[in-house]
Protein backbone atom coordinates (compact mmCIF):
# COMPACT_ATOMS: atom_id res chain seq x y z
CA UNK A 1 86.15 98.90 78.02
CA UNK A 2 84.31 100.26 80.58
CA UNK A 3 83.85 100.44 84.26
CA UNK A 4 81.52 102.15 87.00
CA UNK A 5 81.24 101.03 90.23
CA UNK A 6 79.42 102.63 93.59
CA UNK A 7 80.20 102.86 97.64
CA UNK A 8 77.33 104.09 100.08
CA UNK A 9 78.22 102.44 103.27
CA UNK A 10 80.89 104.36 105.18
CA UNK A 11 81.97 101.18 107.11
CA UNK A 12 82.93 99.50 103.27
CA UNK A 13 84.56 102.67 102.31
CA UNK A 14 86.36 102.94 105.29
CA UNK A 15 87.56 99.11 104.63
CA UNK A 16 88.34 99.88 101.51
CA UNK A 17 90.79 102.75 102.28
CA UNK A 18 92.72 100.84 104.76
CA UNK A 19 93.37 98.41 102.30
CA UNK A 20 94.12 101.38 99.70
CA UNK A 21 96.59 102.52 102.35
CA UNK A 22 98.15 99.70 102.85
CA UNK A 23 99.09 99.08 99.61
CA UNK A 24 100.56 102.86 99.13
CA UNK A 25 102.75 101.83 102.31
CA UNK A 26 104.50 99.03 99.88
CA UNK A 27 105.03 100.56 96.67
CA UNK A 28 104.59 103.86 94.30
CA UNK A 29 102.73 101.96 91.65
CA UNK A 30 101.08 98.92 91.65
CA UNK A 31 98.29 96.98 88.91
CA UNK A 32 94.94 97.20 89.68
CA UNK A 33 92.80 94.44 88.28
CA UNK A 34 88.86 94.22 87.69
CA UNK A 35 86.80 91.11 86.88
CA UNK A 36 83.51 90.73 87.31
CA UNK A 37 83.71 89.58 90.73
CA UNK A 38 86.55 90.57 92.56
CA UNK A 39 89.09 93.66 92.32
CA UNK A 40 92.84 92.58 93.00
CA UNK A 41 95.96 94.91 93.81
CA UNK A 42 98.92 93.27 92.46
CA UNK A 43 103.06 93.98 93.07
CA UNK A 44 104.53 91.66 90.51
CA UNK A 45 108.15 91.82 91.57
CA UNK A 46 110.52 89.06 90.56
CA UNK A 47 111.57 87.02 92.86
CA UNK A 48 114.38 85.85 91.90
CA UNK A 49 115.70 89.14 91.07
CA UNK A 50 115.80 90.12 94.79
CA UNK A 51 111.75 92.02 94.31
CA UNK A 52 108.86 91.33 96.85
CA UNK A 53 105.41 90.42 95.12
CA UNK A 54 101.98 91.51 96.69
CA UNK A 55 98.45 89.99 95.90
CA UNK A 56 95.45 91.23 97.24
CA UNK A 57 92.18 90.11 96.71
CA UNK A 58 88.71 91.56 97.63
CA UNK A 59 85.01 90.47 96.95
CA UNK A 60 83.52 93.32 95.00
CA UNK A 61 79.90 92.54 96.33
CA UNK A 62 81.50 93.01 100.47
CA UNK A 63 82.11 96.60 99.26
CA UNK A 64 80.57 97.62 96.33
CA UNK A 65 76.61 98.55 96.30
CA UNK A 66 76.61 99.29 92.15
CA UNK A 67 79.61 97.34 90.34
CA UNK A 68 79.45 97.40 86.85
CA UNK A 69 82.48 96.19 84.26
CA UNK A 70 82.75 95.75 80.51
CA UNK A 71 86.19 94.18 79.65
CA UNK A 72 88.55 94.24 76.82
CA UNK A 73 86.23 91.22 74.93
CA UNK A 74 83.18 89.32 76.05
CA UNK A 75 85.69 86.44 76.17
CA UNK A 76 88.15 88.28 78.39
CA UNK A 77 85.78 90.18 80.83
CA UNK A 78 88.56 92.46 83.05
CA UNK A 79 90.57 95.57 83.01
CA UNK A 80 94.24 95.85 84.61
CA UNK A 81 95.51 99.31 85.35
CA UNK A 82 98.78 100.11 86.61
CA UNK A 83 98.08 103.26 89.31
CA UNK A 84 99.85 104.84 91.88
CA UNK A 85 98.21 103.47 95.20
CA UNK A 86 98.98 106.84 96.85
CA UNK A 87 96.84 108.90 94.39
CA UNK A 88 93.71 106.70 94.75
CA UNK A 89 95.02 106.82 98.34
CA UNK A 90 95.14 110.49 98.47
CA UNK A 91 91.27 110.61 97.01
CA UNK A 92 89.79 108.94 99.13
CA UNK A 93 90.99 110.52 101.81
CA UNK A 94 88.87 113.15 101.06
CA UNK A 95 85.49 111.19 101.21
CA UNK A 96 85.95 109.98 104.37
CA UNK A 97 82.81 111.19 105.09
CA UNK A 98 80.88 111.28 101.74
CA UNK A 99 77.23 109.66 101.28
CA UNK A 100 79.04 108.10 98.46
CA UNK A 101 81.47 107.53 96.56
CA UNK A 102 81.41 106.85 92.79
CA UNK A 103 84.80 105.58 90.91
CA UNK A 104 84.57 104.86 87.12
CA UNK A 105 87.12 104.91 84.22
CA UNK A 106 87.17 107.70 81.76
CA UNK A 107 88.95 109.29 79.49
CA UNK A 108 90.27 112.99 79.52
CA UNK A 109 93.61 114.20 78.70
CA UNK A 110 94.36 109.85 79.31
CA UNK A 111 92.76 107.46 80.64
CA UNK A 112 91.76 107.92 84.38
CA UNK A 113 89.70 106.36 87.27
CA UNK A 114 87.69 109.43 88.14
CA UNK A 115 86.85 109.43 91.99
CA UNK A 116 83.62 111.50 92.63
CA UNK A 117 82.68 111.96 96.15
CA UNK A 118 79.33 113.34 97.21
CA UNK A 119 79.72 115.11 100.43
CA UNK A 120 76.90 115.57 103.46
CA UNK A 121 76.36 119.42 102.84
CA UNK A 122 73.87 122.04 104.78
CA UNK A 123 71.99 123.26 101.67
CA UNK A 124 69.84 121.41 99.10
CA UNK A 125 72.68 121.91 96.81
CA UNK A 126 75.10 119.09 96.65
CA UNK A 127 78.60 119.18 97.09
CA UNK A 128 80.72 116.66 94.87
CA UNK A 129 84.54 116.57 95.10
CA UNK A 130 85.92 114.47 91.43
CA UNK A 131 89.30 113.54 91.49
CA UNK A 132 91.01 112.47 88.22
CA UNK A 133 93.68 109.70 88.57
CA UNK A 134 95.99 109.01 85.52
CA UNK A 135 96.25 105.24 84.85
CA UNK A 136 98.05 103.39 82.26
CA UNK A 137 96.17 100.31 80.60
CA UNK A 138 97.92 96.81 80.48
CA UNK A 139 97.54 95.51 77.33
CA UNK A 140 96.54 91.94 77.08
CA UNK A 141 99.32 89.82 76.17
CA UNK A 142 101.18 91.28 79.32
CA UNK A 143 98.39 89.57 81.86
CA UNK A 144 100.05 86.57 82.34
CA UNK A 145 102.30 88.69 85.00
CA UNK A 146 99.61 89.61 86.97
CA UNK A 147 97.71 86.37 87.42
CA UNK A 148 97.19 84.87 91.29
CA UNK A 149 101.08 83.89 92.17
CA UNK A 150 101.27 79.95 93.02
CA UNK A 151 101.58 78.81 96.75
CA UNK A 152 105.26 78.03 97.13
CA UNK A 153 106.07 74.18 97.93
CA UNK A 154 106.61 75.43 101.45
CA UNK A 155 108.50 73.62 104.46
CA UNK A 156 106.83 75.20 107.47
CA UNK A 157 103.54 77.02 107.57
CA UNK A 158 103.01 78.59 111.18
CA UNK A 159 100.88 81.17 112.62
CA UNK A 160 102.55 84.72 113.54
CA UNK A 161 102.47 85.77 116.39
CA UNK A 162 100.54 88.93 117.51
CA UNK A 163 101.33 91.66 114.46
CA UNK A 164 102.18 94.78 116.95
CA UNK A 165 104.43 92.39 119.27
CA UNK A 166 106.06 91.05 115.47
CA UNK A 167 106.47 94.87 114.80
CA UNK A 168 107.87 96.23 117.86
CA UNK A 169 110.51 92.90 117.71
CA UNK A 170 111.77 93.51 113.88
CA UNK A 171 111.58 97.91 114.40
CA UNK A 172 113.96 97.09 117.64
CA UNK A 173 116.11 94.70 115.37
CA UNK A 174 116.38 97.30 112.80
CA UNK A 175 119.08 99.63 114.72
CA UNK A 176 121.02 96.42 115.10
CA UNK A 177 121.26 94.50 111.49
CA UNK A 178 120.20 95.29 108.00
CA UNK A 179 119.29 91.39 107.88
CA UNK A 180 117.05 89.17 110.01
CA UNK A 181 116.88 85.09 109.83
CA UNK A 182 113.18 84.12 110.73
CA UNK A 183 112.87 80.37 111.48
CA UNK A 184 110.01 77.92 112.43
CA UNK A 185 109.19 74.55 112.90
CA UNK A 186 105.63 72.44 112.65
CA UNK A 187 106.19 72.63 116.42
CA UNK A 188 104.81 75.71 116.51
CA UNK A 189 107.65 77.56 117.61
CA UNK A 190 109.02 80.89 115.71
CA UNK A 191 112.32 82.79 116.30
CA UNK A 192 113.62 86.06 114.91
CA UNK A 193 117.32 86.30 114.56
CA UNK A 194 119.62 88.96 114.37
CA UNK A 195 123.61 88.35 114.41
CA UNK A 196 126.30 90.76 113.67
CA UNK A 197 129.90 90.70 114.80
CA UNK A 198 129.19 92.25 117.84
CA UNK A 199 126.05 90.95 119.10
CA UNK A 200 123.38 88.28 118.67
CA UNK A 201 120.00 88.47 119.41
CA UNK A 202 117.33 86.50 119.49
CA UNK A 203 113.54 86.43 120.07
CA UNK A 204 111.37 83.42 120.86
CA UNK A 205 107.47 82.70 120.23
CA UNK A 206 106.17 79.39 120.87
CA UNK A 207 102.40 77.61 120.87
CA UNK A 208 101.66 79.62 117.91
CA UNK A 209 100.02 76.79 116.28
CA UNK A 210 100.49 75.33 112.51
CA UNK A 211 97.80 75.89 109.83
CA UNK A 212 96.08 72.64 108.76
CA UNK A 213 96.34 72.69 105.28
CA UNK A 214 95.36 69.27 104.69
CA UNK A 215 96.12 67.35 101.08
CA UNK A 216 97.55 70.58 99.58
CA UNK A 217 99.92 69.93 97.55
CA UNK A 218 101.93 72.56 98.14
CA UNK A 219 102.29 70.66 101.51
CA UNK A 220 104.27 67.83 100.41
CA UNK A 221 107.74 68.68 101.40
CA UNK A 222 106.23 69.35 105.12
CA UNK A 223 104.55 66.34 105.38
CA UNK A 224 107.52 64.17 105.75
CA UNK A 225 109.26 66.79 107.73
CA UNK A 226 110.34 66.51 111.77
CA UNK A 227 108.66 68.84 113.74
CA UNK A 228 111.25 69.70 115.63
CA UNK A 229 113.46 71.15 112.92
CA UNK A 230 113.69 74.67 111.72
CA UNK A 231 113.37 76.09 108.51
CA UNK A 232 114.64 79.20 108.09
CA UNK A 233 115.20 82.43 105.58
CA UNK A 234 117.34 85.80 106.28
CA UNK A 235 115.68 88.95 104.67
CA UNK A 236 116.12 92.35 104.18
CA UNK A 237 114.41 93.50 107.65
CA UNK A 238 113.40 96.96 105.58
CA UNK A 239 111.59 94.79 103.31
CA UNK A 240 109.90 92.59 106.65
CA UNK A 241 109.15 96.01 108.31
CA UNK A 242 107.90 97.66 105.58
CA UNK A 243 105.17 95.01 105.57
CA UNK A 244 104.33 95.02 109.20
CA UNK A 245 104.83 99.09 109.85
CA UNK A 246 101.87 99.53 106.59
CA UNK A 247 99.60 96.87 107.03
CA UNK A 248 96.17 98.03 108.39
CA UNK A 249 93.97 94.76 107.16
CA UNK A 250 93.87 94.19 110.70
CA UNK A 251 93.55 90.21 110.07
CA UNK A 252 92.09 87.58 111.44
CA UNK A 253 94.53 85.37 110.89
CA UNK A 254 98.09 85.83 110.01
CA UNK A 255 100.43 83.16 108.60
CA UNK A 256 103.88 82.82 107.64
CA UNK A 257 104.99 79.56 105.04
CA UNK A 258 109.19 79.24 104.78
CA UNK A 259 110.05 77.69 101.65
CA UNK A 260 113.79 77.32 103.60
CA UNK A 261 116.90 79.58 102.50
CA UNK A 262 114.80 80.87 99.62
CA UNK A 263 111.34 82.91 100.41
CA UNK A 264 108.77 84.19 102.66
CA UNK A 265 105.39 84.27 102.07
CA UNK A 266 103.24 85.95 104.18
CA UNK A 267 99.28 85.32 103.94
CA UNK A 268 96.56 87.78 106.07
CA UNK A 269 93.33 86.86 105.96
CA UNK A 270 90.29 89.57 107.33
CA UNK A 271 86.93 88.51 106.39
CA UNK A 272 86.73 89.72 102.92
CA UNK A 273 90.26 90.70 102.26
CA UNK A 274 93.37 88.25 101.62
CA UNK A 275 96.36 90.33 101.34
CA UNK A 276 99.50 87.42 100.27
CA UNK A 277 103.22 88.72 100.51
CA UNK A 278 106.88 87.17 99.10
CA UNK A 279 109.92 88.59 100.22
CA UNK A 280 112.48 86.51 99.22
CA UNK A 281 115.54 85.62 100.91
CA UNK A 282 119.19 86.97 100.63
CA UNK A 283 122.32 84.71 100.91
């Protein structure tokens, strides 16, 4: 197994460390996983037992200027890691300004993705900052839980509303209720919902639009459906907020798919990045 890989462009490296950070916002470990064409961050929490599952997915080549793996077999080309997010986080942090950054898997005391970070320096002697982060391998046979999650046989797919309006709504909500109901229709129209026994509150967005997801077939339940009606899911608004407060993808688009009274699933899509959600709903 082996892996070395290579980051000269600042703006990449900056992209890349938002999306590092993000993921440190949502858990304290997380898989990493490296074919030969794309790197993935996955959460695999189970749903049903109450967990929220993360998949994100970036193009190696929108990043990467040197990206080389050798996997497991020739027959099963990729590596998963589990890693803490915040260490890798935590590393780069300190190349912010490097003329590159080099990340490769070794092996020292364990194994480790060794971050090495050559600074901008005054003299003709270069300055390189390594930073060892301890990794555990995933063996094969335990893959199968970290594979792309299916697209839930949704109800209502709709587009969120603007992400800092979203945020300042559900942080508001938070002082009020531990639990939010979010509800849409293929109207357009999206409420948030808080109701305890002494007040109810309510917030309205409407025109937000309905992706066209055309003969999906994850579609099929919302094909049939009327417009008008609402499908709906109450969360944990920690785990909602959580989401929203870390994100810094900055997407270009933003959608939200109800599978109704079970699970939300929350896709952002920025150019090279897709960053897909489930939180899944309490009775």
């Amino acid at each position: 197994m082996k892996f070395r890989s290579k980051m000269i462009d600042v703006g990449c490296l900056n992209h890349f460390t938002r999306v590092v950070n993000t993921i440190t916002k949502l858990n304290k470990t997380c898989v990493l996983r490296l074919t030969p064409d794309n790197l993935y961050f996955v959460l695999s929490g189970k749903v049903a037992n109450g967990g929220v599952s993360m998949w994100c997915e970036l193009l190696q080549v929108n990043f990467f200027d040197e990206y080389q793996i050798e996997g497991v077999s020739p027959d099963a080309n990729e590596i998963c890691l589990e890693v803490a997010p915040e260490n890798l986080s935590r590393a780069l942090k300190t190349a912010q300004n490097a003329k590159s950054v080099k990340i490769k898997l070794t092996k020292k005391h364990c194994p480790c993705l060794t971050l090495a970070a050559e600074l901008p320096s005054l003299s003709s002697v270069s300055r390189v900052v390594t930073h060892d982060i301890p990794v555990d391998v995933i063996p094969r046979r335990l893959w199968h839980d970290y594979k792309e999650p299916s697209m839930p046989d949704f109800d209502v797919s709709i587009y969120l509303p603007p992400l800092k309006t979203m945020k300042n709504v559900v942080d508001r909500m938070k002082n009020l209720s531990n639990f939010l109901v979010i509800e849409a229709n293929l109207s357009g129209e999206m409420n948030l919902k808080i109701e305890t026994d002494l007040v109810s509150v309510t917030t309205h967005f409407k025109d937000l639009g309905n992706p066209p997801w055309g003969d999906d077939a994850s579609q099929s339940r919302s094909q049939s459906r009327d417009p008008a009606a609402m499908a709906h899911a109450r969360l944990d608004i920690k785990k909602l907020l959580q989401f929203l407060m870390g994100q810094q993808v900055n997407p270009s688009k933003a959608m939200c798919n109800i599978v109704h009274k079970r699970i939300v699933h929350l896709i952002f899509l920025h150019e090279d990045v897709s960053l897909q959600y489930f939180i899944p709903a309490v009775a």
